[in-house]
Protein backbone atom coordinates (compact mmCIF):
# COMPACT_ATOMS: atom_id res chain seq x y z
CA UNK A 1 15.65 1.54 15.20
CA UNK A 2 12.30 2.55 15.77
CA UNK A 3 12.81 3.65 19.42
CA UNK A 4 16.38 5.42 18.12
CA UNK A 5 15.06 7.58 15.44
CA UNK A 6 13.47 10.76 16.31
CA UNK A 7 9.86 11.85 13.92
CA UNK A 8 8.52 14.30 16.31
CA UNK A 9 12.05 17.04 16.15
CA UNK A 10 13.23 18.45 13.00
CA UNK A 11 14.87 17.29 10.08
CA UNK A 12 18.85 17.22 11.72
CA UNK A 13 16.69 14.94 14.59
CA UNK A 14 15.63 12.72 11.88
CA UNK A 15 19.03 12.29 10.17
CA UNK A 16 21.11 12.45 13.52
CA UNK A 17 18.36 8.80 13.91
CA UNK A 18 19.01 6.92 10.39
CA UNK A 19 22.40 7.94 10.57
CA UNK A 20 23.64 4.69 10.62
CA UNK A 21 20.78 2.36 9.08
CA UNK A 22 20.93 0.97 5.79
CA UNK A 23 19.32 2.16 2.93
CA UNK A 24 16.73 -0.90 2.94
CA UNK A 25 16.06 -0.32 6.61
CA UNK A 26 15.27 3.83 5.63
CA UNK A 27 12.78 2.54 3.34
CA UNK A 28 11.13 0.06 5.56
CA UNK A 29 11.42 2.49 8.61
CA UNK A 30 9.30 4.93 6.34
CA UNK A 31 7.39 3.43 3.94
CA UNK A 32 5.56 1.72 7.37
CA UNK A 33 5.11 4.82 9.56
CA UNK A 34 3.58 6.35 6.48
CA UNK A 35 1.81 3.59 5.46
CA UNK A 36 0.09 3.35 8.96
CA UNK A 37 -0.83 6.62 9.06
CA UNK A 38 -2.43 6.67 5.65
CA UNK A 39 -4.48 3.52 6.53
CA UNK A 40 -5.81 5.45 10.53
CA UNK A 41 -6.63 8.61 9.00
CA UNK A 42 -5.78 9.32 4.90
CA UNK A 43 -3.55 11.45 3.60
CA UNK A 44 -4.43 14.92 5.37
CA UNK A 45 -2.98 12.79 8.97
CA UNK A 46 0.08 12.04 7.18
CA UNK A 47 0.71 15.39 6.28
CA UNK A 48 -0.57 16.83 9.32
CA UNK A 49 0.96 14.66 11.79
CA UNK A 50 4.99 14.86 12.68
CA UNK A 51 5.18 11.20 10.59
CA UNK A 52 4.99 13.28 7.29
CA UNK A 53 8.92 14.30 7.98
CA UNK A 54 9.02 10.94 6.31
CA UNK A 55 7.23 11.90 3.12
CA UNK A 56 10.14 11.69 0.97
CA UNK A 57 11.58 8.67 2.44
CA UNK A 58 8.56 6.94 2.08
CA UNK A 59 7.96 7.44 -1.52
CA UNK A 60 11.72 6.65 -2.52
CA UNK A 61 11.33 3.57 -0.07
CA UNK A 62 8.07 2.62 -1.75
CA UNK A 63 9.62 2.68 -4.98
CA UNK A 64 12.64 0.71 -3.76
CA UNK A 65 10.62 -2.01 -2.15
CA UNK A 66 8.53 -2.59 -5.62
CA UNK A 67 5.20 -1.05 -4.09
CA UNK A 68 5.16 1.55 -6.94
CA UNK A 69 1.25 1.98 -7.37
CA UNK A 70 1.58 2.81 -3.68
CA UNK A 71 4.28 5.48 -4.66
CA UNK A 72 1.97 7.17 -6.98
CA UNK A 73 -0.75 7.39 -4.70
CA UNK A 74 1.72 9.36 -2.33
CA UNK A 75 2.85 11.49 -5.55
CA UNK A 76 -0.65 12.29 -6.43
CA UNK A 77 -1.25 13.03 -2.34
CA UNK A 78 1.19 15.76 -2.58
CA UNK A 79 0.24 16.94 -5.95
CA UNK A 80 -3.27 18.35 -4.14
CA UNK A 81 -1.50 20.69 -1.96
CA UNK A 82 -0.15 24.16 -2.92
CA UNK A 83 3.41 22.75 -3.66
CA UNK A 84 3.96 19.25 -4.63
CA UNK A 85 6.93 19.15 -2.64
CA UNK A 86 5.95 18.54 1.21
CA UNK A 87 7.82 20.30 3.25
CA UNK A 88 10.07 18.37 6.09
CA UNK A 89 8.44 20.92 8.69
CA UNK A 90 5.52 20.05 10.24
CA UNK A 91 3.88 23.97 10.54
CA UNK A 92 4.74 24.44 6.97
CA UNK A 93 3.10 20.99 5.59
CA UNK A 94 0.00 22.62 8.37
CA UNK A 95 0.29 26.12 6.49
CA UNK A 96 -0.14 24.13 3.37
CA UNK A 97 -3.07 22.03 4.12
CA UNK A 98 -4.82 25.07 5.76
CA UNK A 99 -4.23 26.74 2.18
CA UNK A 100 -6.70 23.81 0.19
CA UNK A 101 -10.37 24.30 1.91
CA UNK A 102 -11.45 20.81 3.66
CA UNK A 103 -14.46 19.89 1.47
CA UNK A 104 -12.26 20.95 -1.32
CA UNK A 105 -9.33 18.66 -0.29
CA UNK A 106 -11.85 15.87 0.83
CA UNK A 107 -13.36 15.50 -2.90
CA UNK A 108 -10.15 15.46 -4.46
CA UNK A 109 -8.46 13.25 -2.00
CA UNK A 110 -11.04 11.09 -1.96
CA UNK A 111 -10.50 8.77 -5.13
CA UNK A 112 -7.03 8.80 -4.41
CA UNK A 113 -7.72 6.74 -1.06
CA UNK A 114 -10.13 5.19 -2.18
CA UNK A 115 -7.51 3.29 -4.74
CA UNK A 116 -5.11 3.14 -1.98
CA UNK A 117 -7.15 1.03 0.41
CA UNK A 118 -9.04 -0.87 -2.10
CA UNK A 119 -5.43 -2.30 -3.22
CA UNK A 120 -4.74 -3.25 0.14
CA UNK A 121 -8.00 -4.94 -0.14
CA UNK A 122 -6.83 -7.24 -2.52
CA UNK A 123 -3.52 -8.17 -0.93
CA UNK A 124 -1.15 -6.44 -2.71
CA UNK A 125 -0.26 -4.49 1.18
CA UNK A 126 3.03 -2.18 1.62
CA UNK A 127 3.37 -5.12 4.24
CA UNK A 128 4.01 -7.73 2.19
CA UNK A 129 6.08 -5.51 -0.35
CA UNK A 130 8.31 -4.76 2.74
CA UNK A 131 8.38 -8.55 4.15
CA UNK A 132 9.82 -9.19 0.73
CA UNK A 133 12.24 -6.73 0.40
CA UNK A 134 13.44 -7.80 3.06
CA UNK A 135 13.69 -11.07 2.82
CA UNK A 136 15.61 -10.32 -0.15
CA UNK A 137 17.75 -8.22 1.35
CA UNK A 138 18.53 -9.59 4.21
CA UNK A 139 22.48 -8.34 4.78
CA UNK A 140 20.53 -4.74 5.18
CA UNK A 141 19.00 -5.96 7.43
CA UNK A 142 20.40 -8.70 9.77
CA UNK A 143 24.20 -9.56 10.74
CA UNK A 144 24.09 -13.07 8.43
CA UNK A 145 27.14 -14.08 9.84
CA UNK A 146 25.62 -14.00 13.40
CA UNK A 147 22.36 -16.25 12.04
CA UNK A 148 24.37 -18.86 10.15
């Protein structure tokens, strides 16, 4: 899946890529890209970067995989730009981060992030919330009949 599903196109790219994953294996497909991104650069390389297509899928995935203080901190992400909804394009998520001055964005940004890594800190990781799901839901993600 992740070599089959397209982040760096538009949004038909994306779904053309998940069209035929499960809805478990959406959420773990985002909810990791995002989650990486968050933890190399914050919240402004999410948004910046082509990975923030996934924005939406990641915080529905987050909430589906239990990791739901991790899907505030992406709701209260997106509440700091101009619109709270992130845009699937990457130029207009750009236009929208260019709108909120740097220093500006930094201070607000800050304690967000700041709560977002220091809860991976104790653990609790969007890692182990995923290796759960899935080992939960394991039909979404392997062909059981095959492994038994």
């Amino acid at each position: 899946m992740w070599q089959s599903v397209e982040i760096h196109g538009d949004y038909d790219d994306l779904r053309a890529g998940l069209i035929l994953a499960t809805p478990g294996q959406v959420a773990v497909f985002a909810v990791r890209w995002c989650d990486h991104e968050v933890c190399n650069g914050g919240f402004h390389q999410l948004f910046y970067n082509s990975t923030g297509i996934l924005f939406p899928e990641a915080v529905q995935g987050l909430q589906q995989i239990g990791a739901t203080d991790y899907a505030s901190f992406f709701s209260q992400a997106a509440s700091l730009l101009p619109s709270a909804d992130v845009p699937r394009d990457r130029d207009e998520r750009i236009r929208l981060l260019e709108r909120v001055p740097y220093e500006l964005w930094k201070k607000q940004i800050k304690p967000v992030e700041d709560a977002y890594y220091a809860l991976r800190r104790t653990g609790t990781t969007v890692e182990r919330h995923a290796a759960r799901y899935v080992e939960e839901h394991s039909e979404d993600f392997f062909d059981v009949e095959v492994l038994n």
